[in-house]
N, C-alpha and C. Protein backbone atom coordinates (compact mmCIF):
# COMPACT_ATOMS: atom_id res chain seq x y z
N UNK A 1 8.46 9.58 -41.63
CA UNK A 1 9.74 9.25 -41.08
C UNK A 1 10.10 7.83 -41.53
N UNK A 2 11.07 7.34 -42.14
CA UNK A 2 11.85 6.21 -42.64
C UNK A 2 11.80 5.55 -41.44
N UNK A 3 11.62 4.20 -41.64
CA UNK A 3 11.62 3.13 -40.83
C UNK A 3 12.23 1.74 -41.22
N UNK A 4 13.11 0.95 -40.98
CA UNK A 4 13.28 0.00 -41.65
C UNK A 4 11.86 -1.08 -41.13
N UNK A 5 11.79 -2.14 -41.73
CA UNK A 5 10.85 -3.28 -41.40
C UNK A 5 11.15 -4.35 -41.98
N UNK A 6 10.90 -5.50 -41.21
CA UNK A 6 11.47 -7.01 -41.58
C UNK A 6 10.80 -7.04 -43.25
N UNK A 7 11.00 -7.80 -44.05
CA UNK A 7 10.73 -7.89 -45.39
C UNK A 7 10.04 -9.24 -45.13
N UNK A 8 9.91 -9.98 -44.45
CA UNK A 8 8.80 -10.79 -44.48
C UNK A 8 7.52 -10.06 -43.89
N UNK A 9 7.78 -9.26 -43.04
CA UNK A 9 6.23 -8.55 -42.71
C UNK A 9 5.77 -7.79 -43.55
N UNK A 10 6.55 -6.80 -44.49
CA UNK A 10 6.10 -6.12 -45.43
C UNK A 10 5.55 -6.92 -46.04
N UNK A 11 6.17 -7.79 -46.69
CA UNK A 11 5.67 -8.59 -47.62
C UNK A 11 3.96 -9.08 -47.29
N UNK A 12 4.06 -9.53 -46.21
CA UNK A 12 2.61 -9.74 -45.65
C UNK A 12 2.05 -8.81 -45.33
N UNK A 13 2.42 -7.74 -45.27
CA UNK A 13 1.18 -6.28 -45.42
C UNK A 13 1.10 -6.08 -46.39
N UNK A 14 1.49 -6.47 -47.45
CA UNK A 14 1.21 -5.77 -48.96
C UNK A 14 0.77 -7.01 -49.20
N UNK A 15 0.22 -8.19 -49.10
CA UNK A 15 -0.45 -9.48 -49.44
C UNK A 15 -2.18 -9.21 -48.76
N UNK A 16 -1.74 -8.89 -47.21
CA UNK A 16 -2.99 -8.43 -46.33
C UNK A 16 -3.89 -6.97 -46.65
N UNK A 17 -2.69 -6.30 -47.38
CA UNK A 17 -3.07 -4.79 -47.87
C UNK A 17 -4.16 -5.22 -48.60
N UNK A 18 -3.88 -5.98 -50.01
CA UNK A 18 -4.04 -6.05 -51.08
C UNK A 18 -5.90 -6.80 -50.71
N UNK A 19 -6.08 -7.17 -50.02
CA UNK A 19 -7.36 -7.76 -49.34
C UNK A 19 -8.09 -7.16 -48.96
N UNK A 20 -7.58 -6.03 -47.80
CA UNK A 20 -8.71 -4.79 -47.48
C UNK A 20 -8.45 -3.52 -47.88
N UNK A 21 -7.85 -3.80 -48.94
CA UNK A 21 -7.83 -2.44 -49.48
C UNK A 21 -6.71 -1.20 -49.14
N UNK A 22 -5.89 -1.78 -48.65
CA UNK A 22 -4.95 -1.01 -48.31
C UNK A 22 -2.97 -1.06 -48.70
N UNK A 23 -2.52 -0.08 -48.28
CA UNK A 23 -1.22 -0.26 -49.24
C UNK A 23 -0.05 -1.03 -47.99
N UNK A 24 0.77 -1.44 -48.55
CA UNK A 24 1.47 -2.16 -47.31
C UNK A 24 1.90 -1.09 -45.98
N UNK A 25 1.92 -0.10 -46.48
CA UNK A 25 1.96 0.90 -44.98
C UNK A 25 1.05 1.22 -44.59
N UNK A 26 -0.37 1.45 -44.91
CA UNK A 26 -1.64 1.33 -44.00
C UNK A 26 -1.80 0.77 -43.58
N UNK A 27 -1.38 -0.96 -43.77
CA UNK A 27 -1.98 -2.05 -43.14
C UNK A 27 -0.60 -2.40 -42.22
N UNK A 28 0.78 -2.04 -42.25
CA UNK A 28 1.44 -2.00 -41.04
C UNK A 28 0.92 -1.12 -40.10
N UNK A 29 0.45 0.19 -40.36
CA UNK A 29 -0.28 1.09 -39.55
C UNK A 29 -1.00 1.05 -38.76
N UNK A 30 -1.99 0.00 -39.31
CA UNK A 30 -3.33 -0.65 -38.71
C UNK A 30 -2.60 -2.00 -38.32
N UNK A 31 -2.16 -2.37 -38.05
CA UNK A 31 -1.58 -3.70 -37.48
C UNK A 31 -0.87 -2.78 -35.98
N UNK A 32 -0.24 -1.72 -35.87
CA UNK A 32 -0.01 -1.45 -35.47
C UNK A 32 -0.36 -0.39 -34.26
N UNK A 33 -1.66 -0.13 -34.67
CA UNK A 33 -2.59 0.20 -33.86
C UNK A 33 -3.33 -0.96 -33.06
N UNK A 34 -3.65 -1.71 -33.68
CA UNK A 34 -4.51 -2.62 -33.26
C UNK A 34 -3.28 -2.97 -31.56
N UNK A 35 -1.94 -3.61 -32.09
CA UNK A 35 -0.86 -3.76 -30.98
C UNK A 35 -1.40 -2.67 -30.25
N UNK A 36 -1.31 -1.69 -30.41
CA UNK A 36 -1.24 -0.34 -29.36
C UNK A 36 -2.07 -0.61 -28.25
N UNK A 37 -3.34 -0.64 -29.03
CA UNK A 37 -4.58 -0.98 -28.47
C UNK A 37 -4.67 -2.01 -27.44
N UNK A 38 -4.05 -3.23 -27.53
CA UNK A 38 -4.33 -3.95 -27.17
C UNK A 38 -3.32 -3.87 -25.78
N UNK A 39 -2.07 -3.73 -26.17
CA UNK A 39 -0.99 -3.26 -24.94
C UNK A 39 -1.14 -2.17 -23.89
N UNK A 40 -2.73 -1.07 -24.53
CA UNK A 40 -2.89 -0.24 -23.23
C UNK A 40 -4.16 -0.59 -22.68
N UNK A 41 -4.77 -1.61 -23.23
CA UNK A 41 -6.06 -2.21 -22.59
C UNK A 41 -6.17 -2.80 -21.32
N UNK A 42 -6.65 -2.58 -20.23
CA UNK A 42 -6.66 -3.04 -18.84
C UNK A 42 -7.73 -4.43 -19.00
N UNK A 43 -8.81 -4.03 -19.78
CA UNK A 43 -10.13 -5.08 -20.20
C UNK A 43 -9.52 -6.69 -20.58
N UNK A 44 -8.63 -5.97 -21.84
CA UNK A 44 -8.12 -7.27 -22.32
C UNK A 44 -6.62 -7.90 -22.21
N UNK A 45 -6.70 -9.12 -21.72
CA UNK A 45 -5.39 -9.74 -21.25
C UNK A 45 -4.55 -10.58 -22.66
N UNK A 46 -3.12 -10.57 -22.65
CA UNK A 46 -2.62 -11.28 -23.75
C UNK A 46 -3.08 -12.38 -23.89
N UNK A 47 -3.16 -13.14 -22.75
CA UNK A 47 -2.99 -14.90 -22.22
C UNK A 47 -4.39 -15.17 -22.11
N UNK A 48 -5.14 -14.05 -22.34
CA UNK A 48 -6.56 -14.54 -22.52
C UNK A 48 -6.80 -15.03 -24.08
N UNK A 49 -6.45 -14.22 -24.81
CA UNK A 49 -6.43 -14.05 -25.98
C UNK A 49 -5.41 -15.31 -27.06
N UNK A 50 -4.24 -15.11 -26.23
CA UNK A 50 -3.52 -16.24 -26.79
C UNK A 50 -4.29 -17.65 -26.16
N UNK A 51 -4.97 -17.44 -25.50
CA UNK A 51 -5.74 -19.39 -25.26
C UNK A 51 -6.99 -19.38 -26.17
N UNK A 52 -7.28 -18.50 -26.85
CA UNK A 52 -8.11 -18.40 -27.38
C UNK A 52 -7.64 -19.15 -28.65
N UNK A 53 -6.68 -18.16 -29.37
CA UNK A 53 -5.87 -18.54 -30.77
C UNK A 53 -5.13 -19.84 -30.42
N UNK A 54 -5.05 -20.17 -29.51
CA UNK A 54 -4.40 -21.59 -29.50
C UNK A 54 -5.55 -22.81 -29.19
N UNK A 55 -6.32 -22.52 -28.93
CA UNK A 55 -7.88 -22.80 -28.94
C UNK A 55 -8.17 -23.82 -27.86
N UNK A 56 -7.82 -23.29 -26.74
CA UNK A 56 -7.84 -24.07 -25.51
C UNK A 56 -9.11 -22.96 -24.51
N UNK A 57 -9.45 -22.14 -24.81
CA UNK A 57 -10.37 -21.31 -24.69
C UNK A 57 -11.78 -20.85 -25.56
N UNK A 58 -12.75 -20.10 -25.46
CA UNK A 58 -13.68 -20.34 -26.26
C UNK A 58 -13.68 -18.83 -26.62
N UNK A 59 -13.78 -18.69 -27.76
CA UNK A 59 -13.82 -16.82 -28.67
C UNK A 59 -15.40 -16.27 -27.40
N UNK A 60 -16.20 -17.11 -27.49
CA UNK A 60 -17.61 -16.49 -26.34
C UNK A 60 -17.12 -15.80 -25.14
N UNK A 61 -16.16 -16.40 -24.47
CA UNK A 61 -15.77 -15.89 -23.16
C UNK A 61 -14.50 -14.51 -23.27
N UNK A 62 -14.55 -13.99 -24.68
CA UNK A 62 -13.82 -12.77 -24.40
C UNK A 62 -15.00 -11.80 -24.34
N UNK A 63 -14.69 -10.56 -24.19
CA UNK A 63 -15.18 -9.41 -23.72
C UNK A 63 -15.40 -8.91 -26.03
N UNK A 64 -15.80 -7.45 -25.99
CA UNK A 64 -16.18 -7.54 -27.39
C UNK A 64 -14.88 -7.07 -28.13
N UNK A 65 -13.90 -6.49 -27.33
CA UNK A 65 -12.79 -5.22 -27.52
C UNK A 65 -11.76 -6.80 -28.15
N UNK A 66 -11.81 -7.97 -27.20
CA UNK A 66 -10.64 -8.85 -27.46
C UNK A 66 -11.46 -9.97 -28.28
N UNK A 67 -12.36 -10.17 -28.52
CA UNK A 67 -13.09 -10.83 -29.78
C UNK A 67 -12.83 -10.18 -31.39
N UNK A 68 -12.43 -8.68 -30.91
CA UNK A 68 -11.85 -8.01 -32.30
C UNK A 68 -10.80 -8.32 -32.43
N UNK A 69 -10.03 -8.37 -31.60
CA UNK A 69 -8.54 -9.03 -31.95
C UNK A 69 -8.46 -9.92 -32.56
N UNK A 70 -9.09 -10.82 -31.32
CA UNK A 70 -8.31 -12.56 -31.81
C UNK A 70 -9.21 -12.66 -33.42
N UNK A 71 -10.23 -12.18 -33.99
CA UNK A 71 -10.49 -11.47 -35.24
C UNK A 71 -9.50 -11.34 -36.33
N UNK A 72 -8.75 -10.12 -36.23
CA UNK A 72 -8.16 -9.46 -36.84
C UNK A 72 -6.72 -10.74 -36.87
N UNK A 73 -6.66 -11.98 -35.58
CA UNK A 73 -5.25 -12.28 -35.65
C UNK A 73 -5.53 -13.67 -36.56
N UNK A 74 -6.66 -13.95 -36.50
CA UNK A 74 -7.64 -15.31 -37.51
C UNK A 74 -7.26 -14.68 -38.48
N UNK A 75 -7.71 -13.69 -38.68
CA UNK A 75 -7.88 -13.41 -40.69
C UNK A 75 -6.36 -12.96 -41.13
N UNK A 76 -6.01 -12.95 -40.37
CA UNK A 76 -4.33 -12.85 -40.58
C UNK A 76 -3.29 -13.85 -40.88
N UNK A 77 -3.82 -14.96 -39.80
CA UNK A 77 -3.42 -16.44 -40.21
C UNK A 77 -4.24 -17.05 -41.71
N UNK A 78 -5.57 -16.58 -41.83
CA UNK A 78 -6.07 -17.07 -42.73
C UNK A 78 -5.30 -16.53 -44.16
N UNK A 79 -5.63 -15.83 -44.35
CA UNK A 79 -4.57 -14.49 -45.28
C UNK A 79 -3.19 -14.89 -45.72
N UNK A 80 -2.21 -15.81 -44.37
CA UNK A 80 -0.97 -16.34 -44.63
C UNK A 80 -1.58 -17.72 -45.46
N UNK A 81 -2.06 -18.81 -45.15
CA UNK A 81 -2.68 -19.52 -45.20
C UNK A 81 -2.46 -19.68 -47.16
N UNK A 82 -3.70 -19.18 -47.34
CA UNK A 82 -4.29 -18.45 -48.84
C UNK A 82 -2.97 -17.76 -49.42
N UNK A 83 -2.08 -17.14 -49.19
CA UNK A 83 -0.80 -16.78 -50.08
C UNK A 83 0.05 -18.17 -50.14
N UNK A 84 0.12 -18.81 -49.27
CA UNK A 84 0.82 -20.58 -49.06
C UNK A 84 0.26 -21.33 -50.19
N UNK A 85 -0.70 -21.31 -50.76
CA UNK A 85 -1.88 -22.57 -51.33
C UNK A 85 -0.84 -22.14 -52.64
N UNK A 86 -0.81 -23.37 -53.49
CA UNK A 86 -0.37 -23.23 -54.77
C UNK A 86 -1.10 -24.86 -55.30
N UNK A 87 -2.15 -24.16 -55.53
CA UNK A 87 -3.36 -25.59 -56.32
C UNK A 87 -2.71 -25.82 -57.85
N UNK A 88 -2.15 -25.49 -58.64
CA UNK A 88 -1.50 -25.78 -59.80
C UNK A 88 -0.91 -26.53 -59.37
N UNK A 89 0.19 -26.66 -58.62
CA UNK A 89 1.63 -27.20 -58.19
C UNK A 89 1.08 -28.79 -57.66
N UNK A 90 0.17 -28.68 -57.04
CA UNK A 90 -0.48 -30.00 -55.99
C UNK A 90 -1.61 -30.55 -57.29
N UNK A 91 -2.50 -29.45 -58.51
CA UNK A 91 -3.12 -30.77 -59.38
C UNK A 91 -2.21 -31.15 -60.46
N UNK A 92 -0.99 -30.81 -60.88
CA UNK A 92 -0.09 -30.97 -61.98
C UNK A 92 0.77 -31.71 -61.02
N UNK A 93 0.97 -32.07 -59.79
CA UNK A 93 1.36 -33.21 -59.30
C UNK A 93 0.87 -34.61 -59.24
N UNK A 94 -0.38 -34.05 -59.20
CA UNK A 94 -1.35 -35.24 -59.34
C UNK A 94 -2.05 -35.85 -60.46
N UNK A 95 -1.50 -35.13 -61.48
CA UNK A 95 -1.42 -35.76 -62.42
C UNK A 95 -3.00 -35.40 -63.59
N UNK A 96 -3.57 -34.26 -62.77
CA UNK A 96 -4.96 -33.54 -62.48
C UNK A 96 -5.29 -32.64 -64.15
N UNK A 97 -6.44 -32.55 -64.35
CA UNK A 97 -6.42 -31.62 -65.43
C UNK A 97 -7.66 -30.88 -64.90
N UNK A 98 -7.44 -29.36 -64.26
CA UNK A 98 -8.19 -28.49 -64.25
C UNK A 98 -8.36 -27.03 -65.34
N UNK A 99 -9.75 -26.51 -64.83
CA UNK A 99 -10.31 -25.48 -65.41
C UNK A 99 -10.35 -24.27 -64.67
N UNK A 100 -9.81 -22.90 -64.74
CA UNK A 100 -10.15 -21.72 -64.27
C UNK A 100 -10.23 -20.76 -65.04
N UNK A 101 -10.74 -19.49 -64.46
CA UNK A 101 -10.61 -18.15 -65.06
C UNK A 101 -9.47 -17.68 -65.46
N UNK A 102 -9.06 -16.24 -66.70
CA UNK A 102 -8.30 -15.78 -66.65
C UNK A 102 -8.93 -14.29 -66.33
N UNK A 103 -7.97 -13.30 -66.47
CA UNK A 103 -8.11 -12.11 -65.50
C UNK A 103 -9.76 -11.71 -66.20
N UNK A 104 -10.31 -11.99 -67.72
CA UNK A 104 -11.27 -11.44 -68.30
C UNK A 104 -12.33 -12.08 -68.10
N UNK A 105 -12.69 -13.44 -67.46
CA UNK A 105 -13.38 -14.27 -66.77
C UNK A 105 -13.68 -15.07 -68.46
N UNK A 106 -12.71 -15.69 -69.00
CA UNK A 106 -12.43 -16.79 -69.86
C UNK A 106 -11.92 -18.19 -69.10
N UNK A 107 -13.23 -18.97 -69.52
CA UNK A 107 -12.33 -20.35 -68.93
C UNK A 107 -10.77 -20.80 -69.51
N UNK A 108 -10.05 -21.50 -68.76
CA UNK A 108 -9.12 -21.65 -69.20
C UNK A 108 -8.87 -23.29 -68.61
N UNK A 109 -8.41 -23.88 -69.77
CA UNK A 109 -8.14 -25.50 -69.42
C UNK A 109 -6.75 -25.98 -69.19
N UNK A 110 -6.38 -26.34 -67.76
CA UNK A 110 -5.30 -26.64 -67.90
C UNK A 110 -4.63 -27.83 -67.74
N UNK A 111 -3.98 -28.02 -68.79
CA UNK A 111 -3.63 -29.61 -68.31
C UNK A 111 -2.22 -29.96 -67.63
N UNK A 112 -1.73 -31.36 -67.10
CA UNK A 112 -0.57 -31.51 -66.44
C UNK A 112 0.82 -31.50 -67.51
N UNK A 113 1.50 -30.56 -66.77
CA UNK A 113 3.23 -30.45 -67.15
C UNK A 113 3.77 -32.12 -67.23
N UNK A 114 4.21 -32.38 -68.50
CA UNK A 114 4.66 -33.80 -68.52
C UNK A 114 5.79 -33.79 -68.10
């Protein structure tokens, strides 16, 4: 069934997909379970969970069901995080001359954009 969805979340399920292996509608799927889950849980509280991720609480003192969450909501932030980073942009600012791989695992030398 057709669904519309914000295009920034797609976008981040097909970034998050692309990580565990999944296509941007499995991993809305599974994002979306996980919500389910968590909204019919009596065990686990939002405001437990959100003091956790805001880190005024300790990940030890959840139960194991909401330690998977606040889990799943880490590697999610982490995930945004890691698509944000643009290390070219910040060492060719700096004036930097680095070395990486290309897709065939060839070093590659790169130096700064004058």
């Amino acid at each position: 069934m057709p669904t519309r969805i914000d295009g920034q979340l797609f976008e981040d399920a097909k970034t998050e997909g692309e990580l565990q292996s999944r296509s941007a509608a499995q991993q809305i799927d599974h994002w979306a379970r996980i919500g389910r889950e968590l909204e019919l849980s009596r065990a686990v509280t939002h405001s437990a969970i959100a003091e956790v991720l805001a880190g005024r609480e300790r990940y030890d003192t959840l139960d194991d069901r909401a330690q998977a969450i606040v889990r799943v909501a880490w590697q999610e932030q982490i995930s945004e995080r890691i698509a944000r980073l643009d290390f070219e942009e910040q060492l060719d600012a700096a004036g930097a001359t680095w070395a990486e791989a290309d897709d065939d695992g060839n070093v590659i030398v790169r130096h700064p954009r004058a």
